[in-house]
C-alpha atoms as a PDB file:
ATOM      1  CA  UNK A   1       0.000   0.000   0.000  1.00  0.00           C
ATOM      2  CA  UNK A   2       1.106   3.477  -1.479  1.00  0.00           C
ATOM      3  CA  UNK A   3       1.774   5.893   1.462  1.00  0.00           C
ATOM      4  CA  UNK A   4       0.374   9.381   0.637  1.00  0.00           C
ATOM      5  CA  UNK A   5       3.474  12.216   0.939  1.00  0.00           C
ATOM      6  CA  UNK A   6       0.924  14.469   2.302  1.00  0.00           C
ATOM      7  CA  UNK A   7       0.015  12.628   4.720  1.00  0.00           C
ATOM      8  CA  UNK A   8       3.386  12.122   5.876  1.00  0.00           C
ATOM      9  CA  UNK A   9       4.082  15.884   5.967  1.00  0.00           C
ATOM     10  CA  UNK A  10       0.853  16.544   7.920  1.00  0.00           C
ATOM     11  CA  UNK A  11       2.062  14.061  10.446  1.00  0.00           C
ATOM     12  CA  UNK A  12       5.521  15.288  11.048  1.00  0.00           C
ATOM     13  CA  UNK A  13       3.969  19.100  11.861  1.00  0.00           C
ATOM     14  CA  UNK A  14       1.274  18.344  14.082  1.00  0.00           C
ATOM     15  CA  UNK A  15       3.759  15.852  16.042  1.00  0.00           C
ATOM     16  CA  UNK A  16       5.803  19.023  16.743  1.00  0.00           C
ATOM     17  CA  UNK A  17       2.830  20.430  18.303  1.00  0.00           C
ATOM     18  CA  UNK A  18       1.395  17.383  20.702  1.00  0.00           C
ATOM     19  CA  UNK A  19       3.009  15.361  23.552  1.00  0.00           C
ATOM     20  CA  UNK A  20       2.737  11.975  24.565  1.00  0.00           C
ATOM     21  CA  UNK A  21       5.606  11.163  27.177  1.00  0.00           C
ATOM     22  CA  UNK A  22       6.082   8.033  28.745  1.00  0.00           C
ATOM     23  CA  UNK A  23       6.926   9.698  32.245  1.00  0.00           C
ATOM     24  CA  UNK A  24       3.884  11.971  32.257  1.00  0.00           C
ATOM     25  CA  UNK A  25       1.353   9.463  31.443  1.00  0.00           C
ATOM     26  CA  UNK A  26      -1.400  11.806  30.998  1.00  0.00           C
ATOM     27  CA  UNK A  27      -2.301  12.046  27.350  1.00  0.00           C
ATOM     28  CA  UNK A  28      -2.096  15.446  25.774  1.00  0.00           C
ATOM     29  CA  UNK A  29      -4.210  16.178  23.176  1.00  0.00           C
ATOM     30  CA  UNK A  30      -3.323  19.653  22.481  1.00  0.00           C
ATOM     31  CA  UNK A  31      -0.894  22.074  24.249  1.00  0.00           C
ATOM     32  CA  UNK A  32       0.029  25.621  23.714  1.00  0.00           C
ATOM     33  CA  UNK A  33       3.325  26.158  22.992  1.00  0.00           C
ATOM     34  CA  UNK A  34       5.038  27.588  26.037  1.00  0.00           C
ATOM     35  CA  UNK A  35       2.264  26.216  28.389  1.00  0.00           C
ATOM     36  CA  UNK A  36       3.128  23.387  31.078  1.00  0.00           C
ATOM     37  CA  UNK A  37       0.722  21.188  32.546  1.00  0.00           C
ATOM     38  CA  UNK A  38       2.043  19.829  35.641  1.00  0.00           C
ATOM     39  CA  UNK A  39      -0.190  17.278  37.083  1.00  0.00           C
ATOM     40  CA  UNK A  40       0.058  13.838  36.295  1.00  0.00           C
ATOM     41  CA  UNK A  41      -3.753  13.150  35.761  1.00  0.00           C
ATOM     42  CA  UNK A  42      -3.500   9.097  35.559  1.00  0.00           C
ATOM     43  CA  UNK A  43      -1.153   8.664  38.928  1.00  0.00           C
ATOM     44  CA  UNK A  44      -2.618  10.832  41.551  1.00  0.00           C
ATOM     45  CA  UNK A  45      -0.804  11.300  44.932  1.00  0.00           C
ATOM     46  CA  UNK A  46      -3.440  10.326  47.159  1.00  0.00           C
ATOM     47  CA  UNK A  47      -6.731   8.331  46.812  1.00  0.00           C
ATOM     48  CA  UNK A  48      -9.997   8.047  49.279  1.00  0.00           C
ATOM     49  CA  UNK A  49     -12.448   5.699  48.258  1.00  0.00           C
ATOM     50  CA  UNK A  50     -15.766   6.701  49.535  1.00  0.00           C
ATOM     51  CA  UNK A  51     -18.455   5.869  51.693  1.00  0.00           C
ATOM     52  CA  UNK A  52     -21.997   4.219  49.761  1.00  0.00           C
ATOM     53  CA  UNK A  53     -23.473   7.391  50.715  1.00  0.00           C
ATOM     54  CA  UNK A  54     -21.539   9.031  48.159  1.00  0.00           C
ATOM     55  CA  UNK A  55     -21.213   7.069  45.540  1.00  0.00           C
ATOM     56  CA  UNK A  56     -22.799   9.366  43.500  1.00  0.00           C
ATOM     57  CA  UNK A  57     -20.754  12.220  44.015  1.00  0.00           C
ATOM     58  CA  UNK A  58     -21.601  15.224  41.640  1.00  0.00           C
ATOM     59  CA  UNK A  59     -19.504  18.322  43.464  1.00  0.00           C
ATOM     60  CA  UNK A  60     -16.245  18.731  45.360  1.00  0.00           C
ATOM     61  CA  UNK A  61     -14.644  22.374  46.952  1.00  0.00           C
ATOM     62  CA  UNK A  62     -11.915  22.891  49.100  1.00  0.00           C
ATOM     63  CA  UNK A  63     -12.950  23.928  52.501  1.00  0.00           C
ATOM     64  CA  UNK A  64      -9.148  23.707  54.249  1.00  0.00           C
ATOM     65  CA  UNK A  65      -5.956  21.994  54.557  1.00  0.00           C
ATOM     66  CA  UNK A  66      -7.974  18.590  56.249  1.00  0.00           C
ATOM     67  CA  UNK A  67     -11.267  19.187  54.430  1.00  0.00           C
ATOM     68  CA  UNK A  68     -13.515  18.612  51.110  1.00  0.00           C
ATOM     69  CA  UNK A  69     -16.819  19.612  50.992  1.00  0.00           C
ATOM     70  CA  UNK A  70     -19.150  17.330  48.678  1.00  0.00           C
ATOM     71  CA  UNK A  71     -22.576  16.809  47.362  1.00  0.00           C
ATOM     72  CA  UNK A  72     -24.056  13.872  45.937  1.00  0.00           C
ATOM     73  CA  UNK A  73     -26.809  14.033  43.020  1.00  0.00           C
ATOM     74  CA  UNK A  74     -29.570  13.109  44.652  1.00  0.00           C
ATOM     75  CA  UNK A  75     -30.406  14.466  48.401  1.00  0.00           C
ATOM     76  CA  UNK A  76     -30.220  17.754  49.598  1.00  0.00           C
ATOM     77  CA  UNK A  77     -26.630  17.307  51.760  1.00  0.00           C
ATOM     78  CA  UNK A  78     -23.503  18.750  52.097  1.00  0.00           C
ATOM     79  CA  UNK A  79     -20.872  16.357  52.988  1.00  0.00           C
ATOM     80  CA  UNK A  80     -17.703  17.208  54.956  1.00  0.00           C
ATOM     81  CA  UNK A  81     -14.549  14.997  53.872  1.00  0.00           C
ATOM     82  CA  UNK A  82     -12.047  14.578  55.980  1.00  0.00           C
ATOM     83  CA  UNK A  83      -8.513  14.541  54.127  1.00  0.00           C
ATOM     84  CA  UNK A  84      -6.438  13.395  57.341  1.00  0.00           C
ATOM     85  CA  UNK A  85      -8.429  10.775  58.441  1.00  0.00           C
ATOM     86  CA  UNK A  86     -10.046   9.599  54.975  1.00  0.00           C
ATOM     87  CA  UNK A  87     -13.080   9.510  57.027  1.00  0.00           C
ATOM     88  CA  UNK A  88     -16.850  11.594  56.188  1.00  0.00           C
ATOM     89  CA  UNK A  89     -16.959  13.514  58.971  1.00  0.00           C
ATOM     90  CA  UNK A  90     -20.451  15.347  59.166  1.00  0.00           C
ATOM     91  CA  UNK A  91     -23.548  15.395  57.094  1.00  0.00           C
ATOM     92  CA  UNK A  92     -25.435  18.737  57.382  1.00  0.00           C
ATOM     93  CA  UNK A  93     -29.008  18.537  55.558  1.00  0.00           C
ATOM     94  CA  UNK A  94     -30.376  22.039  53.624  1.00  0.00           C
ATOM     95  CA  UNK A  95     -32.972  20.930  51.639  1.00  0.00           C
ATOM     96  CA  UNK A  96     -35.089  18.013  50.582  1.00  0.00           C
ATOM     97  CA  UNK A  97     -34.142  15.459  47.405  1.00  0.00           C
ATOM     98  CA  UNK A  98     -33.228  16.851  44.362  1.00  0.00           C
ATOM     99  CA  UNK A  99     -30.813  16.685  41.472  1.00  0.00           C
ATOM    100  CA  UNK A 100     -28.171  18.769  42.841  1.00  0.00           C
ATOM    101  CA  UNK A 101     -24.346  18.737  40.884  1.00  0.00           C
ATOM    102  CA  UNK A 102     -22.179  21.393  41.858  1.00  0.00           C
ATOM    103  CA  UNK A 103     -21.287  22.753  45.201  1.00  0.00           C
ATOM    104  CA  UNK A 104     -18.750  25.692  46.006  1.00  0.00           C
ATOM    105  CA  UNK A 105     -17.040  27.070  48.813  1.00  0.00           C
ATOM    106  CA  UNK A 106     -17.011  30.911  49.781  1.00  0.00           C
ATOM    107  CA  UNK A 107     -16.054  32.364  52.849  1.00  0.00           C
ATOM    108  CA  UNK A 108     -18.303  30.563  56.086  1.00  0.00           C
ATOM    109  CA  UNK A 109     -20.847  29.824  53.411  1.00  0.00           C
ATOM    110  CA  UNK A 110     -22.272  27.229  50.704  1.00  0.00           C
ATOM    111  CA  UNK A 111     -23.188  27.178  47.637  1.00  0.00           C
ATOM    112  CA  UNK A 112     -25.002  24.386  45.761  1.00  0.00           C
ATOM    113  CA  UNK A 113     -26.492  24.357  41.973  1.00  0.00           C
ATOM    114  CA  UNK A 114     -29.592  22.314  40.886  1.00  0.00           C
ATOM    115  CA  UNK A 115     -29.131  20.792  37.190  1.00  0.00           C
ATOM    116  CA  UNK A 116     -31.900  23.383  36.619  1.00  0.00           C
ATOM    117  CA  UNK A 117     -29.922  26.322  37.583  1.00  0.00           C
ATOM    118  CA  UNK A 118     -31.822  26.867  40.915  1.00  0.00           C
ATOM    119  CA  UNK A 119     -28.838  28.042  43.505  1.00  0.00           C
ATOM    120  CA  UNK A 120     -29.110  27.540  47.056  1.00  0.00           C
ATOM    121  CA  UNK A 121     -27.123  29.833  49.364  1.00  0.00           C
ATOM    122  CA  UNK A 122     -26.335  27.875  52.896  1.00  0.00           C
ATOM    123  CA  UNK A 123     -25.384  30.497  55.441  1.00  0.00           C
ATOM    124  CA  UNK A 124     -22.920  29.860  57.869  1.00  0.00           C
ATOM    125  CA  UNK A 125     -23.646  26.357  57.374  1.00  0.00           C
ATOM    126  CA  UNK A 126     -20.407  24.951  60.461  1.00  0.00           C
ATOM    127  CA  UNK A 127     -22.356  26.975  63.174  1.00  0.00           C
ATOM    128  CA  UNK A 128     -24.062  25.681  65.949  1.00  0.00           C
ATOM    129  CA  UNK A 129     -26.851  28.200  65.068  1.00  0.00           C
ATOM    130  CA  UNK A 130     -29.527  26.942  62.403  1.00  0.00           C
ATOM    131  CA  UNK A 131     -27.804  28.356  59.245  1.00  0.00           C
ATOM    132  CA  UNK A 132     -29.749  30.219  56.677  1.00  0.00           C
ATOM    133  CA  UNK A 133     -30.795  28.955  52.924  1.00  0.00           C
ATOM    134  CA  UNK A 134     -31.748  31.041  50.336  1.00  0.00           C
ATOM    135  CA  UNK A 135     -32.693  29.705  47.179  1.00  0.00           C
ATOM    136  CA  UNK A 136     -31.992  31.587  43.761  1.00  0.00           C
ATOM    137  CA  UNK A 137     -34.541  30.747  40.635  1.00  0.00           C
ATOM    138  CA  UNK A 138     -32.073  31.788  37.875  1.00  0.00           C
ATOM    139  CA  UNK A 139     -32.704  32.341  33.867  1.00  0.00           C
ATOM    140  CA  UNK A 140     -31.615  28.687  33.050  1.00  0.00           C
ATOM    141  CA  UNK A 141     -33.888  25.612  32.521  1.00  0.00           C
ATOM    142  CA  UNK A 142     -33.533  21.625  32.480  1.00  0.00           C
ATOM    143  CA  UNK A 143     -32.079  21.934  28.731  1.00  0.00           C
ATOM    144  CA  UNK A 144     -29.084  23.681  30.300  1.00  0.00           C
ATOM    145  CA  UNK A 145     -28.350  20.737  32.332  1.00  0.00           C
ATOM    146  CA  UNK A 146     -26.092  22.388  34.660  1.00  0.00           C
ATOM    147  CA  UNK A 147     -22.985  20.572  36.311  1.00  0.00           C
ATOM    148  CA  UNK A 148     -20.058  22.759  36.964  1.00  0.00           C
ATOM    149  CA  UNK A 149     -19.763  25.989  39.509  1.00  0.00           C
ATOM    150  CA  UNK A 150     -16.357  27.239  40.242  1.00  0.00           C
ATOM    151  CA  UNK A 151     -15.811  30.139  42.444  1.00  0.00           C
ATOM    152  CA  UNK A 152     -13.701  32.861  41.211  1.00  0.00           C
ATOM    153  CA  UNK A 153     -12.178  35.271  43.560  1.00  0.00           C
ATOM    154  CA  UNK A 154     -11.390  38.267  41.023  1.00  0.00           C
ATOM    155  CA  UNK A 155     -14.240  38.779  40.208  1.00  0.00           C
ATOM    156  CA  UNK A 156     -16.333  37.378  43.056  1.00  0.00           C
ATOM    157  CA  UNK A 157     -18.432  35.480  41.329  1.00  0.00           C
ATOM    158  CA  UNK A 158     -19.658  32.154  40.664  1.00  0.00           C
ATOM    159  CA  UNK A 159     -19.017  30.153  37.404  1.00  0.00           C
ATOM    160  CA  UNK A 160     -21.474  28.214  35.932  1.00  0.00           C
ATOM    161  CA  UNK A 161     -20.781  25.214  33.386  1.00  0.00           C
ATOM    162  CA  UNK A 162     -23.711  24.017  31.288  1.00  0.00           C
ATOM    163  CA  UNK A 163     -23.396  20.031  29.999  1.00  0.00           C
ATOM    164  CA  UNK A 164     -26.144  20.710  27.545  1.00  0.00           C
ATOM    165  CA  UNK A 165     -27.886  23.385  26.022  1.00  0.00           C
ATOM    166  CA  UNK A 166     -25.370  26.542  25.999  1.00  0.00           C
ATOM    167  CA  UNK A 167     -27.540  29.455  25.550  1.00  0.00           C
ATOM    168  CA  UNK A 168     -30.124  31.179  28.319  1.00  0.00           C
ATOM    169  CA  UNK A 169     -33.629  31.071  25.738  1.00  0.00           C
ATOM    170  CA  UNK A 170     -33.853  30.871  22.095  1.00  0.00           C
ATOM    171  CA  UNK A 171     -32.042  33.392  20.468  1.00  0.00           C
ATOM    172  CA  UNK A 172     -29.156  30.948  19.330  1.00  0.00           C
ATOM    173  CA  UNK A 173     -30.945  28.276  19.016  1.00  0.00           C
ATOM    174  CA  UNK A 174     -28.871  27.464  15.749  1.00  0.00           C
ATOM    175  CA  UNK A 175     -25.638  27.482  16.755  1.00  0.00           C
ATOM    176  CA  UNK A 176     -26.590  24.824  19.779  1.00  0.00           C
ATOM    177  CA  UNK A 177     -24.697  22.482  18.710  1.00  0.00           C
ATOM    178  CA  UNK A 178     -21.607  23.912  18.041  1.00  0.00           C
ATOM    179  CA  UNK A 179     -20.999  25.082  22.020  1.00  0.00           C
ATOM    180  CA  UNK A 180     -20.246  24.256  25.629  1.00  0.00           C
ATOM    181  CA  UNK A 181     -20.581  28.006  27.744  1.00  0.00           C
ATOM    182  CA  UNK A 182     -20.036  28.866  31.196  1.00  0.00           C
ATOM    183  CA  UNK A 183     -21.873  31.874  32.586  1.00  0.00           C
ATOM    184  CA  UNK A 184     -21.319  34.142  35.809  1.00  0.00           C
ATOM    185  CA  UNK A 185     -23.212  34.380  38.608  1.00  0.00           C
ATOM    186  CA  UNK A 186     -22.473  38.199  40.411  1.00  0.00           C
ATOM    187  CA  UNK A 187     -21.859  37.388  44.042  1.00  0.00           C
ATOM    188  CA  UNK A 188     -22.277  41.328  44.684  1.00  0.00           C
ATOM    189  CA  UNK A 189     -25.591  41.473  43.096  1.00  0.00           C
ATOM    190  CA  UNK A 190     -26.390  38.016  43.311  1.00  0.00           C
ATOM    191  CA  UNK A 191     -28.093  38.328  39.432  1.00  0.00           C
ATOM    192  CA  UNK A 192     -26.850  35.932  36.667  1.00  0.00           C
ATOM    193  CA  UNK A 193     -25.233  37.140  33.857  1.00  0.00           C
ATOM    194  CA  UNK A 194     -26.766  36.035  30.570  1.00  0.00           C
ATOM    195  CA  UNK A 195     -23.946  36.528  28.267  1.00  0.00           C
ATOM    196  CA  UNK A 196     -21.435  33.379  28.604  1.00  0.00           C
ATOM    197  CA  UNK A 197     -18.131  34.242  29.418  1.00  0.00           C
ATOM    198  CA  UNK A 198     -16.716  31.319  28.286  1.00  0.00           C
ATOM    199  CA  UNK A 199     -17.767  29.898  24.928  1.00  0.00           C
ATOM    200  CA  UNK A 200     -16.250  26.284  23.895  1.00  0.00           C
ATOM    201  CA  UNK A 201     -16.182  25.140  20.613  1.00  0.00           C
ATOM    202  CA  UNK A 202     -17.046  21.442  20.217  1.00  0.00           C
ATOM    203  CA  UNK A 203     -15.529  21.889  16.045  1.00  0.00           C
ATOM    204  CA  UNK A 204     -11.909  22.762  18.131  1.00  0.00           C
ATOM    205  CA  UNK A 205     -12.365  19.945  20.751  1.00  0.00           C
ATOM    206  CA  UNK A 206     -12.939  17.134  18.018  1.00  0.00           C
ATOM    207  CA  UNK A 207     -10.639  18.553  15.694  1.00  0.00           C
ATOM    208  CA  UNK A 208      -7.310  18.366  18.879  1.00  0.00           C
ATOM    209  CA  UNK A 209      -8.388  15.087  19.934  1.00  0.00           C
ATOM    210  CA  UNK A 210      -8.520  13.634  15.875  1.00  0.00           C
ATOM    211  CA  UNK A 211      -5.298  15.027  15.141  1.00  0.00           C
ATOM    212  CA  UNK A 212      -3.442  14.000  17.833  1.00  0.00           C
ATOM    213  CA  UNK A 213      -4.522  10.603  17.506  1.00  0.00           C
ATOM    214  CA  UNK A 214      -2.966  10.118  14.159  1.00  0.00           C
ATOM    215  CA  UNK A 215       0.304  11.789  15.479  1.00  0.00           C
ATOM    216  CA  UNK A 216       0.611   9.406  18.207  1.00  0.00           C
ATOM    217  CA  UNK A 217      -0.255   5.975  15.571  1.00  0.00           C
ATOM    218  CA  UNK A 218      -0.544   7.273  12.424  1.00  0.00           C
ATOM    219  CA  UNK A 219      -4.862   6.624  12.298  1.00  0.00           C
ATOM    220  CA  UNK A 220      -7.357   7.526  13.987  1.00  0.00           C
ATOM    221  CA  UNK A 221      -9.138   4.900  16.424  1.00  0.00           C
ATOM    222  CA  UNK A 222     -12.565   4.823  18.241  1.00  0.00           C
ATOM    223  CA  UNK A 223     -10.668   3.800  21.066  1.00  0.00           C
ATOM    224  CA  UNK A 224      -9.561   7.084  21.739  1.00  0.00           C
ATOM    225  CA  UNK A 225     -12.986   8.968  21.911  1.00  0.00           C
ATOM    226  CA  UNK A 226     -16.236   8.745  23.660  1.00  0.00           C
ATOM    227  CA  UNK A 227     -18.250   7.750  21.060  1.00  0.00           C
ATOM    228  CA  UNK A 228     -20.018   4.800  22.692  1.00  0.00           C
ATOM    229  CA  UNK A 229     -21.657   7.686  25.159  1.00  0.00           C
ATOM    230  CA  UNK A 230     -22.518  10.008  22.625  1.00  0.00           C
ATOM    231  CA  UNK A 231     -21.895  12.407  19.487  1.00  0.00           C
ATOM    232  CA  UNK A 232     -20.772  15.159  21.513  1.00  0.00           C
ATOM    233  CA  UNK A 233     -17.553  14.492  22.634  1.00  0.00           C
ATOM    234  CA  UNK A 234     -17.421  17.198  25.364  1.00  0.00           C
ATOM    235  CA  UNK A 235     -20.019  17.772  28.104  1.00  0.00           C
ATOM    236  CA  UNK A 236     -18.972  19.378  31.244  1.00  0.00           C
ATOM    237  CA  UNK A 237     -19.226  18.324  34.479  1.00  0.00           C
ATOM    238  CA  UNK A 238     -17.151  19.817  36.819  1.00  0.00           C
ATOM    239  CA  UNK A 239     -15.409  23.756  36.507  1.00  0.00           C
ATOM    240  CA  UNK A 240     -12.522  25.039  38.859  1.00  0.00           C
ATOM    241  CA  UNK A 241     -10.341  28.147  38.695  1.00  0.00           C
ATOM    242  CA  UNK A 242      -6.691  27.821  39.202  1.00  0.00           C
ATOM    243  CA  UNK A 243      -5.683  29.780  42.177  1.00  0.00           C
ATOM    244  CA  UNK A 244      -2.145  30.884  41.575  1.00  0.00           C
ATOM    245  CA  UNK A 245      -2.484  31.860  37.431  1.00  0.00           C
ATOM    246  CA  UNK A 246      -6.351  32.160  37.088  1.00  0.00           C
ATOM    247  CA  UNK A 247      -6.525  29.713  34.250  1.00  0.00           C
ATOM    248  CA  UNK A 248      -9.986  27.820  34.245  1.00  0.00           C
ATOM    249  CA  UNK A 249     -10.027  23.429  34.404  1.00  0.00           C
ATOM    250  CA  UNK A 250     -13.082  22.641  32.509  1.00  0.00           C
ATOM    251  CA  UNK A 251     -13.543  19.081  32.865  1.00  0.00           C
ATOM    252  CA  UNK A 252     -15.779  16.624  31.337  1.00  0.00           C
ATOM    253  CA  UNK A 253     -16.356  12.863  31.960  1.00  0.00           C
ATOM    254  CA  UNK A 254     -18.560  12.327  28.825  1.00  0.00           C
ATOM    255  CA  UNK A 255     -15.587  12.995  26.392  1.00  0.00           C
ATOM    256  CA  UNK A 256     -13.000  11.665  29.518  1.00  0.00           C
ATOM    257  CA  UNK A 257     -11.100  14.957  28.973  1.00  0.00           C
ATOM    258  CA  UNK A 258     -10.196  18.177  30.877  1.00  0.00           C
ATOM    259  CA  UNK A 259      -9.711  21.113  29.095  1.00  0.00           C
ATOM    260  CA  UNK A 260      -8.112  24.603  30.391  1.00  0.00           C
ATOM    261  CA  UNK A 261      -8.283  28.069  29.432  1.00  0.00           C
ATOM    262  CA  UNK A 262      -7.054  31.476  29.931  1.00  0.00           C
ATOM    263  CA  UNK A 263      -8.657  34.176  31.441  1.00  0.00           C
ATOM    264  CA  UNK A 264      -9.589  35.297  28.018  1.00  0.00           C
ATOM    265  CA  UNK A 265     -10.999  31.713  27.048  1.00  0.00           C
ATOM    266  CA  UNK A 266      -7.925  30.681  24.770  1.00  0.00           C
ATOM    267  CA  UNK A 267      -7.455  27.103  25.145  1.00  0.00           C
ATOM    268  CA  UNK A 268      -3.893  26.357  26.834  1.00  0.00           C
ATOM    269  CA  UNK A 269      -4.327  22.215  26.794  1.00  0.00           C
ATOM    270  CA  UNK A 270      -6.529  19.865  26.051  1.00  0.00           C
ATOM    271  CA  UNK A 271      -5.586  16.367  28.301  1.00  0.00           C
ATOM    272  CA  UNK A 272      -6.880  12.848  27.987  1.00  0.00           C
ATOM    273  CA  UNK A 273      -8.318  11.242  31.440  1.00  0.00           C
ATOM    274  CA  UNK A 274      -7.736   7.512  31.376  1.00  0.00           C
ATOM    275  CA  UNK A 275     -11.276   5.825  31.611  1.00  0.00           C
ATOM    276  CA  UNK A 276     -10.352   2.787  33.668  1.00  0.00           C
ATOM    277  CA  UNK A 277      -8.999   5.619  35.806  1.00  0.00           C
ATOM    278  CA  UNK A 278     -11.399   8.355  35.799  1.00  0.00           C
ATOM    279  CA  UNK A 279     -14.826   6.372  35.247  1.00  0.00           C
ATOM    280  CA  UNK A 280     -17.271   9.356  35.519  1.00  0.00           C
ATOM    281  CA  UNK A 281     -15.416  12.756  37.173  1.00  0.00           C
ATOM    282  CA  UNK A 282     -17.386  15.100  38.153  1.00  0.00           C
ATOM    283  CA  UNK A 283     -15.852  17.322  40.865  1.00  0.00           C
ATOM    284  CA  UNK A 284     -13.261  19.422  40.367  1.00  0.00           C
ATOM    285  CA  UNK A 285     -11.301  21.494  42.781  1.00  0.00           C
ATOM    286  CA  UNK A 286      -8.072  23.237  43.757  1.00  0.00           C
ATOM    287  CA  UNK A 287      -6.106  23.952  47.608  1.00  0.00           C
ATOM    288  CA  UNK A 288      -4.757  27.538  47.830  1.00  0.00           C
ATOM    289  CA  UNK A 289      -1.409  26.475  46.997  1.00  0.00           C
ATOM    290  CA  UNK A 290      -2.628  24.666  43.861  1.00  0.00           C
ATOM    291  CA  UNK A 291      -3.251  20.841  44.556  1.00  0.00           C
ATOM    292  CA  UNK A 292      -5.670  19.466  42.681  1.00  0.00           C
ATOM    293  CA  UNK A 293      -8.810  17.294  43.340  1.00  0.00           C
ATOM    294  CA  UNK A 294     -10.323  15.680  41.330  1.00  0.00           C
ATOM    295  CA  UNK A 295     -13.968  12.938  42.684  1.00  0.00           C
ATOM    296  CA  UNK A 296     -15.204  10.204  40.132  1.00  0.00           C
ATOM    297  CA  UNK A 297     -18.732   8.240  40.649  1.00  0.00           C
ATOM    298  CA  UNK A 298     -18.889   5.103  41.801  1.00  0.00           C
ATOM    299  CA  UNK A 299     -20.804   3.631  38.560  1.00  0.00           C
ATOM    300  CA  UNK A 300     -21.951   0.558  40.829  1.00  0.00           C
ATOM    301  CA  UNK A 301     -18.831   0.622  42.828  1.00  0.00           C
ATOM    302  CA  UNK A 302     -17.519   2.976  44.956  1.00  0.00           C
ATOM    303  CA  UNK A 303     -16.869   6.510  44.772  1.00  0.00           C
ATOM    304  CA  UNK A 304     -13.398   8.324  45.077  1.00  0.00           C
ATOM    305  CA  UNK A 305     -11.503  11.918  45.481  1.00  0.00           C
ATOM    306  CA  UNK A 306      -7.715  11.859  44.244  1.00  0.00           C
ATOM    307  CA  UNK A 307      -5.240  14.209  45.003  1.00  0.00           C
ATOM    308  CA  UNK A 308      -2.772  15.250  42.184  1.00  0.00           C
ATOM    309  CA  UNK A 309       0.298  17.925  42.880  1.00  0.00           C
END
């Protein structure tokens, strides 16, 4: 069989622009020249597995050096991990059952998403005192299927990742398909921004993950994609913001990728997550000094939070 020249040529460039190293197992789909990713993503440091209770883990934040606070997709309960011990330390109850997949950390306080945008705001939720909810009906619907929420400390403000539909109503209705978009909830003014602030194109997503593939053997295989879950190789589940350069860590188990940006939304990598390591991630989160968490769901087993530095 004739081996096209082009082919060849195409090959050689794009291999200049991708990584695959032996030492750093995680795969690296695209990278920015100039840009290091430093965490190892398929050896992590530390691993818990977790209690049945949360074996459906949807949302992980940082609370301090010995704790993680969680949430679990289907009751209305924060969950305080304890790092030191390995141990679930407290269950504090705010609501009733629901289908709740992000929670975030700010100050003494709580903050959990619904998949239909409806925020709850958990008051002081450590103090002996009954703490305070407030709930917050927002401009997104079920379509939007929300999973991520990052807090982010410039701008005080929450950031919201949508899995499914990208845009707030019908305006866009068109372009749909083509985008993944985070938005901003205004802590100050507690209002939700309906402009995304973060749009992710799907067309740049495939197109990093098909050419990197043929750099690393030469053809592209199924084996490398998500295909068996879905078109749509990218749907976000979990959203963090880097504490020391800002950058955002939009990750996404259907796709088994993690993707990160600038503050200006210019993608700086786009890394592989090993499925027989990662089996559904959905929690995302970072230490002040820049340690990363990262939880999985149990998928009939148990669940798990690993550390990565």
């Amino acid at each position: 069989m004739k081996t096209n020249p082009g082919v060849i040529l195409l090959m050689g460039m794009l291999l200049s622009a991708c990584t695959f190293s032996k030492k750093n197992k995680s795969y690296i789909f695209f990278k920015r020249p100039g840009y290091v990713f430093k965490y190892n993503l398929n050896n992590p440091d530390r691993l818990w597995s977790l209690p049945s209770g949360l074996a459906e883990i949807s949302g992980l934040s940082y609370i301090d050096n010995e704790h993680l606070a969680c949430n679990q997709d289907e009751k209305g309960n924060i969950y305080l991990f304890n790092t030191k011990n390995g141990e679930l330390e407290k269950i504090i109850k705010f609501n009733g059952p629901g289908d709740y997949e992000a929670i975030e950390s700010v100050g003494d306080d709580i903050w959990i998403i619904k998949s239909n945008g409806n925020l709850y705001h958990v008051k002081n939720y450590q103090k002996k005192k009954k703490f305070i909810v407030h709930e917050y009906k927002t401009a997104f619907d079920s379509r939007n299927n929300i999973e991520g929420m990052a807090y982010c400390p410039i701008k005080h403000s929450l950031l919201i990742a949508c899995k499914g539909y990208p845009f707030i109503g019908n305006k866009h209705k068109k372009k749909a398909k083509k985008y993944r978009a985070v938005y901003e909830f205004d802590l100050k003014t507690d209002k939700l921004k309906k402009k995304p602030v973060l749009l992710i194109s799907l067309d740049s997503i495939r197109y990093y993950k098909n050419y990197n593939t043929m750099t690393q053997i030469g053809v592209e295989l199924d084996s490398y994609f998500d295909n068996a879950e879905g078109e749509v190789s990218f749907k976000p589940s979990g959203i963090a913001v880097h504490p020391l350069s800002g950058n955002i860590y939009v990750l996404a188990s259907v796709g088994k990728a993690l993707a990160v940006f600038d503050s200006d939304g210019n993608m700086l990598a786009l890394i592989r997550l090993d499925r027989k390591i990662h089996k559904q991630p959905e929690g995302i989160c970072f230490s002040p000094g820049g340690t990363l968490y990262i939880s999985n769901e149990g998928k009939g087993g148990k669940g798990s939070i690993m550390e990565f530095h």
